[in-house]
Protein backbone atom coordinates (compact mmCIF):
# COMPACT_ATOMS: atom_id res chain seq x y z
CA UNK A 1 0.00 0.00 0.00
CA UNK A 2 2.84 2.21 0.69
CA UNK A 3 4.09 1.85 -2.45
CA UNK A 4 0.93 2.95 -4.42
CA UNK A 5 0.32 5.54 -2.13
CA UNK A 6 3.55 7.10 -2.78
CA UNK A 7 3.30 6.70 -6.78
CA UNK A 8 -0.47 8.40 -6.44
CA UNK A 9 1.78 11.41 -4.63
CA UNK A 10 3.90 11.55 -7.30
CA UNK A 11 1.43 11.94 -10.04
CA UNK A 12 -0.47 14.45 -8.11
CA UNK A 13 1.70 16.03 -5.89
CA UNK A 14 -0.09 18.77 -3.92
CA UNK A 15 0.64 22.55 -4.50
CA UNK A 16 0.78 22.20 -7.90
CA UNK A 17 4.24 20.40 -7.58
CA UNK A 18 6.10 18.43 -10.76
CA UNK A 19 4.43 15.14 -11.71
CA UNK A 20 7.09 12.79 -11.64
CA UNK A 21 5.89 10.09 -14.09
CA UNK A 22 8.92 7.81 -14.32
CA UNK A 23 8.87 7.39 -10.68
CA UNK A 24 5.39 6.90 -10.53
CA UNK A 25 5.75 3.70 -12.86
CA UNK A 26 8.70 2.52 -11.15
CA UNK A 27 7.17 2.24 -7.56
CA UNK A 28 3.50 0.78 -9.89
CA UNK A 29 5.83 -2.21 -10.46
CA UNK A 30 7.22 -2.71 -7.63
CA UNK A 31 4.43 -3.25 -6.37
CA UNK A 32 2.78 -4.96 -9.28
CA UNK A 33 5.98 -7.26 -8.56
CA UNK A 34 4.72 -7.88 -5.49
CA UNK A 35 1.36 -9.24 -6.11
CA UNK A 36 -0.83 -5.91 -6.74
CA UNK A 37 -2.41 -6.53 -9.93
CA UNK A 38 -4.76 -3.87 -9.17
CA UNK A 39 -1.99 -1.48 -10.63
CA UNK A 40 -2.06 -2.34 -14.15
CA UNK A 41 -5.10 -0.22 -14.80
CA UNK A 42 -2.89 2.60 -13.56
CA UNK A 43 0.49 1.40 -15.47
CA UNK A 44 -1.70 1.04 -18.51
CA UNK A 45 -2.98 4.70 -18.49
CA UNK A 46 0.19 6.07 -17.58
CA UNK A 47 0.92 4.44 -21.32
CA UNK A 48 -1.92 5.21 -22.79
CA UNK A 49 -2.50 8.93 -21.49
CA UNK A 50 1.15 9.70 -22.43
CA UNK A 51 2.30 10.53 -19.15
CA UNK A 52 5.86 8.49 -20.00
CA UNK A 53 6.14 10.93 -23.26
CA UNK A 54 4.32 10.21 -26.49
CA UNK A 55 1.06 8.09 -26.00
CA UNK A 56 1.42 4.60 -25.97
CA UNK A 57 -2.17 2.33 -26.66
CA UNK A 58 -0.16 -0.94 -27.77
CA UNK A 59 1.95 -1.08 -24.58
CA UNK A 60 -1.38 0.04 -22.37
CA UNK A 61 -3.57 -2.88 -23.66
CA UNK A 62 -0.45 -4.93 -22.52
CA UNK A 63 -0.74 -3.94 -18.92
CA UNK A 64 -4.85 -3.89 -18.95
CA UNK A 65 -4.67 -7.20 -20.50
CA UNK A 66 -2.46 -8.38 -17.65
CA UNK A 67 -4.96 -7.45 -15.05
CA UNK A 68 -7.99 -8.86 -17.48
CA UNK A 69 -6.75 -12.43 -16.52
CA UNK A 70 -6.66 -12.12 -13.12
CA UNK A 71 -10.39 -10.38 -13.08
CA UNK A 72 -9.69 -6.98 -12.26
CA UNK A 73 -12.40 -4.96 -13.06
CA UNK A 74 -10.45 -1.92 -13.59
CA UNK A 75 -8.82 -3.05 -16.24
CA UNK A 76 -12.21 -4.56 -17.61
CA UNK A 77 -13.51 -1.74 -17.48
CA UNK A 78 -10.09 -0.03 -19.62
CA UNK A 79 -10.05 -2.91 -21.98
CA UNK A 80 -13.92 -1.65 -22.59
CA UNK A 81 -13.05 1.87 -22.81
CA UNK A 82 -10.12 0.92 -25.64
CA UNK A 83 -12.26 -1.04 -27.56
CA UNK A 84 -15.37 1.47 -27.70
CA UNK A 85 -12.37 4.10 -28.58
CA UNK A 86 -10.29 2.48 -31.17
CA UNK A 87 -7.15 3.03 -29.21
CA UNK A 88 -4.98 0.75 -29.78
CA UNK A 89 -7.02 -1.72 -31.00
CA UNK A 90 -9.74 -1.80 -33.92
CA UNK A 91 -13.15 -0.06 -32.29
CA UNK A 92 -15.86 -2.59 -31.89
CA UNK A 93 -18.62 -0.76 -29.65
CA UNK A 94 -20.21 -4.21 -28.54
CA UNK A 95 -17.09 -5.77 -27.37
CA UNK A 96 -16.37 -2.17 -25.71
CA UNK A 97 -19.86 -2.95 -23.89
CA UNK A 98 -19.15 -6.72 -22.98
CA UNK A 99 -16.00 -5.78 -21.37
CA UNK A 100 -17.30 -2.62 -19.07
CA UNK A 101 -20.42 -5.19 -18.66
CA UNK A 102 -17.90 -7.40 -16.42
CA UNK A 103 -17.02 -4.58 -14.17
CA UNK A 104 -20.33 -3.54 -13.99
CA UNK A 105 -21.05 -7.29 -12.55
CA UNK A 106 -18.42 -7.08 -9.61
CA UNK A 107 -19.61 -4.19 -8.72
CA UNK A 108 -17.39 -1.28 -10.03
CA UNK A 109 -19.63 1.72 -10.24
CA UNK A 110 -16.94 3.76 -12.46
CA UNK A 111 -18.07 0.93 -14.43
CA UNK A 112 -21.92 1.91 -14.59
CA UNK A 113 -21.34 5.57 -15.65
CA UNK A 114 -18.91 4.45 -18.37
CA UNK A 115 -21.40 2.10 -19.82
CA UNK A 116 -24.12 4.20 -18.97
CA UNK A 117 -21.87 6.60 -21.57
CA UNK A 118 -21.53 4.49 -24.10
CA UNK A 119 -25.00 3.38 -24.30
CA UNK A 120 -26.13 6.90 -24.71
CA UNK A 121 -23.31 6.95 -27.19
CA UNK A 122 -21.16 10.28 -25.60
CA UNK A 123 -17.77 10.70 -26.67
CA UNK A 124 -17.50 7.78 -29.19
CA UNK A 125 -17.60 8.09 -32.92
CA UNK A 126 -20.62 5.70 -34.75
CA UNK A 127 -19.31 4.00 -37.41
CA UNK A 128 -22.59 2.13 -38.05
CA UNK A 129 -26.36 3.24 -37.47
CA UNK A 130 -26.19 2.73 -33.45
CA UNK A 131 -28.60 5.18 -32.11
CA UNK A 132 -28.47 5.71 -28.45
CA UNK A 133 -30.39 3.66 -25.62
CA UNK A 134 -31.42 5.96 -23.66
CA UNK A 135 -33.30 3.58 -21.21
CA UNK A 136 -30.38 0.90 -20.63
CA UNK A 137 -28.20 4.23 -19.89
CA UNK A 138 -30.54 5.26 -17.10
CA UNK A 139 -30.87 1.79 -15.37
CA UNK A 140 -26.97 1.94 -15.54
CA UNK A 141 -27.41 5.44 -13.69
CA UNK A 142 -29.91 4.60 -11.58
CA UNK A 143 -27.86 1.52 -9.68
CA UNK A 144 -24.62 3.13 -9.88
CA UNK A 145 -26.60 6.45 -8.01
CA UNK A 146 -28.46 4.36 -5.29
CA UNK A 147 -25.01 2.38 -4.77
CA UNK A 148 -23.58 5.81 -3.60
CA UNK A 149 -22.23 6.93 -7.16
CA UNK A 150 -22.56 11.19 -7.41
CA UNK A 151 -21.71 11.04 -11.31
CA UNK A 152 -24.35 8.46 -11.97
CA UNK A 153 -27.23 10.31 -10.20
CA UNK A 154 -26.16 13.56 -11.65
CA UNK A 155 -26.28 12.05 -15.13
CA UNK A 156 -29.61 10.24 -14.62
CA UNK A 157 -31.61 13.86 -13.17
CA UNK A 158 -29.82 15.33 -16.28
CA UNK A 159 -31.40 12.76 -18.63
CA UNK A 160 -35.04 13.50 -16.47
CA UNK A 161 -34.50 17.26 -17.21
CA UNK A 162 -33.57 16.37 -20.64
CA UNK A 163 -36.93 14.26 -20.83
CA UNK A 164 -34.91 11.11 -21.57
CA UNK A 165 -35.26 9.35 -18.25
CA UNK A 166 -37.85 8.59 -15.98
CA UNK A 167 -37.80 9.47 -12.67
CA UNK A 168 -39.74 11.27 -9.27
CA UNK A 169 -38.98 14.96 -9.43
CA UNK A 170 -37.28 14.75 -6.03
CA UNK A 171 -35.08 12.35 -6.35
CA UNK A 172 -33.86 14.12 -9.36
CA UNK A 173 -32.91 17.35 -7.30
CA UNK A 174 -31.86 15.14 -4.60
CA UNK A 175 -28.61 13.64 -6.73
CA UNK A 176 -27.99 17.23 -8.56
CA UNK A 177 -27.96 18.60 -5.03
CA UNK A 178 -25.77 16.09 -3.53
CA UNK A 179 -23.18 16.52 -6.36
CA UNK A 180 -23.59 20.37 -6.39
CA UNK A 181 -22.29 19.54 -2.90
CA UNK A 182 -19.18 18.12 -3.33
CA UNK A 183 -18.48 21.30 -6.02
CA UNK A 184 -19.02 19.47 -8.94
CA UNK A 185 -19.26 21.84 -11.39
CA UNK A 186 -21.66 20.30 -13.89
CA UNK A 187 -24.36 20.28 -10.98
CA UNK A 188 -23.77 23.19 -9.92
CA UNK A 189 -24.90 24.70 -13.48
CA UNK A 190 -28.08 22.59 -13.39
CA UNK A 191 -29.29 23.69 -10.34
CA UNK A 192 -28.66 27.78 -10.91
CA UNK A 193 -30.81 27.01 -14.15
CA UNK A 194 -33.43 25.06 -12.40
CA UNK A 195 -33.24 27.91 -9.72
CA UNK A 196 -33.60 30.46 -13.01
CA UNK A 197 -35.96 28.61 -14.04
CA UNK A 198 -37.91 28.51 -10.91
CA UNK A 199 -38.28 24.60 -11.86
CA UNK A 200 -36.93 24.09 -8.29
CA UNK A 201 -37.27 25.67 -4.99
CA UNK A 202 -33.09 27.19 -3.35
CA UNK A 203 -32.95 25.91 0.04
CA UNK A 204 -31.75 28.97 1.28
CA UNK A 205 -31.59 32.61 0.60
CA UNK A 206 -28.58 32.46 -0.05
CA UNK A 207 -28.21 29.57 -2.74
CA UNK A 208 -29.80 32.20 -5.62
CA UNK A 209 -28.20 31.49 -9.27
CA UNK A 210 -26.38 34.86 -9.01
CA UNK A 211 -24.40 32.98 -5.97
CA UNK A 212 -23.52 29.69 -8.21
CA UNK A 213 -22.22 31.49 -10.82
CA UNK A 214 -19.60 33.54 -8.80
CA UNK A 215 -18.65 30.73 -7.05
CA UNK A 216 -18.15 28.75 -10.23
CA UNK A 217 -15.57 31.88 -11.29
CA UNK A 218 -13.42 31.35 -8.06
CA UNK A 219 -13.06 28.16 -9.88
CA UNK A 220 -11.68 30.04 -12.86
CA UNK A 221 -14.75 28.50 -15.21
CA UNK A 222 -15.55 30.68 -17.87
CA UNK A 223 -18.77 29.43 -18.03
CA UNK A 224 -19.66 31.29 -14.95
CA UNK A 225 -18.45 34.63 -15.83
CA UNK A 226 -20.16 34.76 -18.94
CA UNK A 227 -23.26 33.80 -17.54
CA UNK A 228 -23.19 36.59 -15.23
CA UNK A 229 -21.58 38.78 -18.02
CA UNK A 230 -25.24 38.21 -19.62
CA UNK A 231 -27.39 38.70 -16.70
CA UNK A 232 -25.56 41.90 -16.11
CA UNK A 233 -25.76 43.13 -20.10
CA UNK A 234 -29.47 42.54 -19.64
CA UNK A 235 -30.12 43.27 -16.09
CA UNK A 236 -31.63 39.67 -15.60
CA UNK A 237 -32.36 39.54 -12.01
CA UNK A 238 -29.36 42.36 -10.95
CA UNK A 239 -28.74 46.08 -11.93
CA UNK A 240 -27.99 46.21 -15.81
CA UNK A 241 -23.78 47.53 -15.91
CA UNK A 242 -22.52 47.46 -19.32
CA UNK A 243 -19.19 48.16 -17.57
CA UNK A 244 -19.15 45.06 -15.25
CA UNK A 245 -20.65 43.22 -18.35
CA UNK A 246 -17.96 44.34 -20.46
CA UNK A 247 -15.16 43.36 -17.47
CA UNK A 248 -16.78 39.68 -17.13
CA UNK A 249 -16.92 39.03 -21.04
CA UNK A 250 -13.41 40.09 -20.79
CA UNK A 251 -12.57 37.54 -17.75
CA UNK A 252 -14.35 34.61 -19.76
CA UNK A 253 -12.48 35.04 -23.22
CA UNK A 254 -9.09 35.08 -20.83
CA UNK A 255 -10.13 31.31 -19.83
CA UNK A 256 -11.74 30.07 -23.01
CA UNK A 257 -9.63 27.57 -24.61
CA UNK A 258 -7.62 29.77 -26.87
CA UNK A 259 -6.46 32.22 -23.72
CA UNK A 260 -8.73 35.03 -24.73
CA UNK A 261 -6.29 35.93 -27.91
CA UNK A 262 -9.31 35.59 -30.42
CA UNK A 263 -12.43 36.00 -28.23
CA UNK A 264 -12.15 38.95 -26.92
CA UNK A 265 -13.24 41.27 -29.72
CA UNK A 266 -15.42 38.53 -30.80
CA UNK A 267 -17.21 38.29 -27.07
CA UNK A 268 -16.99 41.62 -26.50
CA UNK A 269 -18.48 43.03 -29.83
CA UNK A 270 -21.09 40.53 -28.88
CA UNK A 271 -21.34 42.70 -25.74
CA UNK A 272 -21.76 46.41 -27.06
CA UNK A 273 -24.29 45.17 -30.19
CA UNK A 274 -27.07 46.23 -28.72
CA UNK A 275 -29.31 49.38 -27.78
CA UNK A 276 -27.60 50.83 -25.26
CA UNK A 277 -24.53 52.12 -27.26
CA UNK A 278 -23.78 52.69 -30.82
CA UNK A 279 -21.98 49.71 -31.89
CA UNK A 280 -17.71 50.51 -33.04
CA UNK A 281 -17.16 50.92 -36.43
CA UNK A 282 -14.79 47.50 -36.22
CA UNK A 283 -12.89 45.17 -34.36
CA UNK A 284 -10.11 46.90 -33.52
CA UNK A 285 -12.42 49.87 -31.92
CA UNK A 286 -14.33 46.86 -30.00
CA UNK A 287 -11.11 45.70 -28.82
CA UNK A 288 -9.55 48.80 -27.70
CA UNK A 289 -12.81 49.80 -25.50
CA UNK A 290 -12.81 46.20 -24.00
CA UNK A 291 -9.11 46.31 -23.17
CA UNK A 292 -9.39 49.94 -21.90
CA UNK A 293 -12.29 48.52 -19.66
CA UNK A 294 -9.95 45.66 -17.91
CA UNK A 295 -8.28 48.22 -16.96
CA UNK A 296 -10.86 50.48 -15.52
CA UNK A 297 -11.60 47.97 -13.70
CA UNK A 298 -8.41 46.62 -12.12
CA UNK A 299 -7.74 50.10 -11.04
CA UNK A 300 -11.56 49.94 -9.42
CA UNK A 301 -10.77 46.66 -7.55
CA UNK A 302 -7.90 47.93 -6.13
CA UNK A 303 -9.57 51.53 -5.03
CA UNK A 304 -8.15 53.94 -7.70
CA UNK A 305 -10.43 56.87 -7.15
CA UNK A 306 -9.19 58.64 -10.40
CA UNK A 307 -10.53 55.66 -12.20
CA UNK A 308 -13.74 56.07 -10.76
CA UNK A 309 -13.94 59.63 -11.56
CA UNK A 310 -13.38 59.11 -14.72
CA UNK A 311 -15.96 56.26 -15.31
CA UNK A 312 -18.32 58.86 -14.02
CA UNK A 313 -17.43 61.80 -16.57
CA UNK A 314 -17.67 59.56 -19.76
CA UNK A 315 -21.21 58.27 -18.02
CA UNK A 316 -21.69 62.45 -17.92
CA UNK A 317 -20.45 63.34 -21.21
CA UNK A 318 -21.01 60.07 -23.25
CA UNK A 319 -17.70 59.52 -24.21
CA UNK A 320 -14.67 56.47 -24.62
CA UNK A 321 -17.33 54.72 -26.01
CA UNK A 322 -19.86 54.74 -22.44
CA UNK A 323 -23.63 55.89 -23.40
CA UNK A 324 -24.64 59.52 -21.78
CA UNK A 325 -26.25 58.73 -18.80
CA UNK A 326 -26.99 61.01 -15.45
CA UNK A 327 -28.34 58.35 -13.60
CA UNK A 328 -24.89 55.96 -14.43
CA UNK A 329 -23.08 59.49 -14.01
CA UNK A 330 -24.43 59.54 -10.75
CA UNK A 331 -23.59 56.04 -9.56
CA UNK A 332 -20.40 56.23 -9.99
CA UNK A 333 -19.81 59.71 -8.72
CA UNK A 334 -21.45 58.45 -5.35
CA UNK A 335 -19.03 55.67 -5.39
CA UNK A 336 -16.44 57.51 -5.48
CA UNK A 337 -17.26 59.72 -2.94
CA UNK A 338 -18.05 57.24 -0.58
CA UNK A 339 -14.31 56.54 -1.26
CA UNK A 340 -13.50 59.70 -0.45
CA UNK A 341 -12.82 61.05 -4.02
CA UNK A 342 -12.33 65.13 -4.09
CA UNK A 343 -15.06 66.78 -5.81
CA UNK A 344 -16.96 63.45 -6.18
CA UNK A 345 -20.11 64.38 -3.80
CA UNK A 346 -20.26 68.32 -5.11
CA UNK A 347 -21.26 66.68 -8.50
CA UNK A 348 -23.28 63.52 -7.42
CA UNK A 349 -25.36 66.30 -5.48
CA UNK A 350 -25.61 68.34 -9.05
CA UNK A 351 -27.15 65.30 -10.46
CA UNK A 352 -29.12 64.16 -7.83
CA UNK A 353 -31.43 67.30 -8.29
CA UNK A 354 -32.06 66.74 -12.20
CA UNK A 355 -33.11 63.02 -11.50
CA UNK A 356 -36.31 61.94 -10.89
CA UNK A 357 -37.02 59.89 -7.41
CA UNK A 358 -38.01 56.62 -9.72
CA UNK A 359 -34.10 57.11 -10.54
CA UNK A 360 -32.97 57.98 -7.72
CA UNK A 361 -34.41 54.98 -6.08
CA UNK A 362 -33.31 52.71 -9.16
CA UNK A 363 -29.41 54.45 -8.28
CA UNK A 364 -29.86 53.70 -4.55
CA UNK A 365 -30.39 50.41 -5.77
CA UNK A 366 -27.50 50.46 -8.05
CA UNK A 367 -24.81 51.67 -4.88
CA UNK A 368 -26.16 48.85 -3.30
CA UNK A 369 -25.63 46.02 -5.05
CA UNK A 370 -22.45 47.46 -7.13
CA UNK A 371 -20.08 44.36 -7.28
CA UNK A 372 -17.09 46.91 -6.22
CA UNK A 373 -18.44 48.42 -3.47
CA UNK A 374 -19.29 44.80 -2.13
CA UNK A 375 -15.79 43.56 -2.94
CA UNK A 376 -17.65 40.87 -5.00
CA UNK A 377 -14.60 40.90 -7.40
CA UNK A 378 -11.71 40.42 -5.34
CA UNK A 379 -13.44 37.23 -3.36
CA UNK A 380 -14.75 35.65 -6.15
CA UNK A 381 -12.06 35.85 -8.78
C-alpha cells in the first residue's frame, strides 16, 4: 500500500508540484511485482495517457490485459473503454460494452457511468447506425446512483431534465444537489438554471443562481463569468452595468480555450451590439474599448479613485465609447465619494437634483448592489 500511495503522490503532488511520471511507474511495479495486480489499470494509463512521453495504446492494452486475466475490473472496465475508442485496438462498440459489462457485474460503479456513456453513445464516434439507448443508460445510472455513485445520479436527473429518463422529481434534485455539494461543477450549473428557471425551490436565501455562478468563477470556469456577463448586459435579475458586463466578457475570453487571444473582440463586440450604445465601427475599436475597460476595472478593484472619476465623466459626457447617462453618471460619482474622491459628492449632489425619485431609487439600488463596493470581485475571482 505504501508503495501505491507514494506513486499516487507523485502523479499528483499537492501545491501544484512536478508530476514525476517515471517514478510513478517505477514504484507501480514494484508493487505490481509484489502481487498488486490492481496497478495495471494505472500502469496502462500512464501508457496510454502519455504521461511516459508520447502516447502509448499498444503497450497500455499490454498492462490492462495483464490485469484482465486475473479479473480486475479496472482493467475490464479499460479494456472496454479501448475497444469502444479504437485506441490501440480496432473499435468494436459491442465488445467495448461486454467488457465494461464485467465490471459492472463485480460491482465497479466507475463501471456503470462508463457504460451508462456508451450506451447513450457520448464521446464515441458511430461507425454504423447505433442510435443511443437511452433507457439501458438510465438503469446503468440509476444503480450506480443508489449504490452511492454522485456522477451516476447527476447524469440520470440530467437525462429526467432532458426528458430522456424517468424518474420522481425529487429524487432528481436530490442527486444534482448532492453533487452540487461536493463542487461538482456540472451540478452546480443545473441547479442555478433550475433555480432560473424557478423549476426548483433554493434551500436557502442564499443559494440564488447569481451565488452559483460567482462561485463557479473562483473556480476560474468561464462558463460562470459569462453567464453573469449576460445577466448583467441585460439586467436579468441584478442592476444592468454594461461596464461590469464588459469586465466579465473580458474575464471569460481570458479562460476560453484559446487564452482570450481571439475571443475577446469577438465576445466583446457581442457585448456592445445592442441598444444601449452605438456599436464601433470594427474590431479593432471593439477591442480597444474592452481592453481599456480591464483596466478600468483593475484600477476599481484595487480603489483607484481617479478611475472612478473618470468612469463617471464619460457616463456624464457620453464619451470612450460609455452611453450619456446622469443616472450611471451619478452612480459612480457616489461611489467615489463614498471613497472619499475630491469633488466626487459636489457633482453627485448636481445630479441628484435633475433626477427623478423613480431614478434615484433605481441608483440607490444600483450603490447597493455594485459588485465593487461589495468587494464581489476580489473574493470571487
Amino acid at each position: 500500500d505504501a508503495q501505491i500511495q507514494l506513486a499516487h503522490f507523485l502523479l499528483d503532488p499537492p501545491g501544484g508540484g512536478t508530476i514525476e511520471s517515471e517514478n510513478a511507474l517505477y514504484w507501480y511495479k514494484k508493487a505490481f511485482a509484489q502481487g498488486r495486480i490492481d496497478v495495471c489499470s494505472n500502469i496502462g494509463w500512464l501508457h496510454a495517457d502519455g504521461y511516459l512521453g508520447n502516447q502509448d495504446s499498444e503497450e497500455a492494452i499490454h498492462w490492462f490485459q495483464k490485469g484482465v486475466e486475473k479479473g480486475d475490473s479496472y482493467c475490464e472496465l479499460s479494456m472496454g473503454w479501448m475497444y469502444s475508442h479504437g485506441r490501440g485496438i480496432k473499435q468494436n462498440l459491442e465488445e467495448g460494452k461486454k467488457w465494461m459489462r464485467r465490471a459492472v457485474d463485480k460491482g465497479n460503479l466507475g463501471a456503470h457511468f462508463e457504460l451508462g456513456k456508451l450506451y447513450e453513445l457520448r464521446g464515441v464516434s458511430t461507425p454504423g447506425n447505433e442510435r443511443p439507448d437511452f433507457a439501458a443508460a438510465a438503469a446503468l445510472y440509476r444503480k450506480g446512483a443508489e449504490a452511492g455513485d454522485i456522477n451516476c445520479g447527476l447524469r440520470l436527473a440530467q437525462l429526467y431534465y432532458e426528458h430522456r429518463a424517468e424518474a420522481k422529481p425529487e429524487e432528481a434534485i436530490a442527486w444534482v444537489r448532492r453533487a452540487a455539494d461536493k463542487d461538482n461543477k456540472d451540478a452546480l450549473i443545473l441547479l442555478a438554471n433550475l433555480y432560473a428557471k424557478s423549476q426548483v425551490e433554493p434551500r436557502h436565501p442564499g443559494e440564488t443562481p447569481l451565488e452559483i455562478y460567482w462561485k463557479l468563477t473562483r473556480w476560474g470556469y468561464a462558463g460562470g463569468y459569462l453567464e453573469l456577463a449576460r445577466r448583467y448586459r441585460n439586467g436579468d435579475g441584478v442592476p444592468k452595468d454594461l461596464i461590469l458586463a464588459t469586465y466579465l466578457y473580458l474575464e471569460a475570453a481570458s479562460r476560453s480555450d484559446d487564452g482570450g487571444s481571439t475571443a475577446d473582440a469577438f465576445i466583446v463586440f457581442q457585448l456592445l451590439d445592442n441598444e444601449d450604445r452605438p456599436r464601433p465601427q470594427n474590431d479593432k475599436a471593439t477591442t480597444e474599448f474592452a481592453r481599456e475597460v480591464a483596466v478600468f476595472m483593475r484600477a476599481v478593484e484595487k480603489g483607484d479613485q481617479a478611475t472612478q472619476l473618470e468612469i463617471a465623466r464619460r457616463y456624464l459626457n457620453g464619451e470612450g465609447g460609455l452611453p450619456r447617462s446622469e443616472l450611471e453618471a451619478y452612480v459612480w460619482f457616489s461611489f467615489a465619494a463614498a471613497q472619499g474622491a475630491q469633488g466626487a459628492g459636489e457633482q453627485a449632489a448636481k445630479l441628484r437634483g435633475q433626477l427623478t425619485e423613480t431614478q434615484l431609487s433605481d441608483a440607490k439600488r444600483r450603490l447597493e448592489s455594485l459588485p465593487f463596493r461589495q468587494g464581489w470581485l476580489r473574493q470571487n475571482r
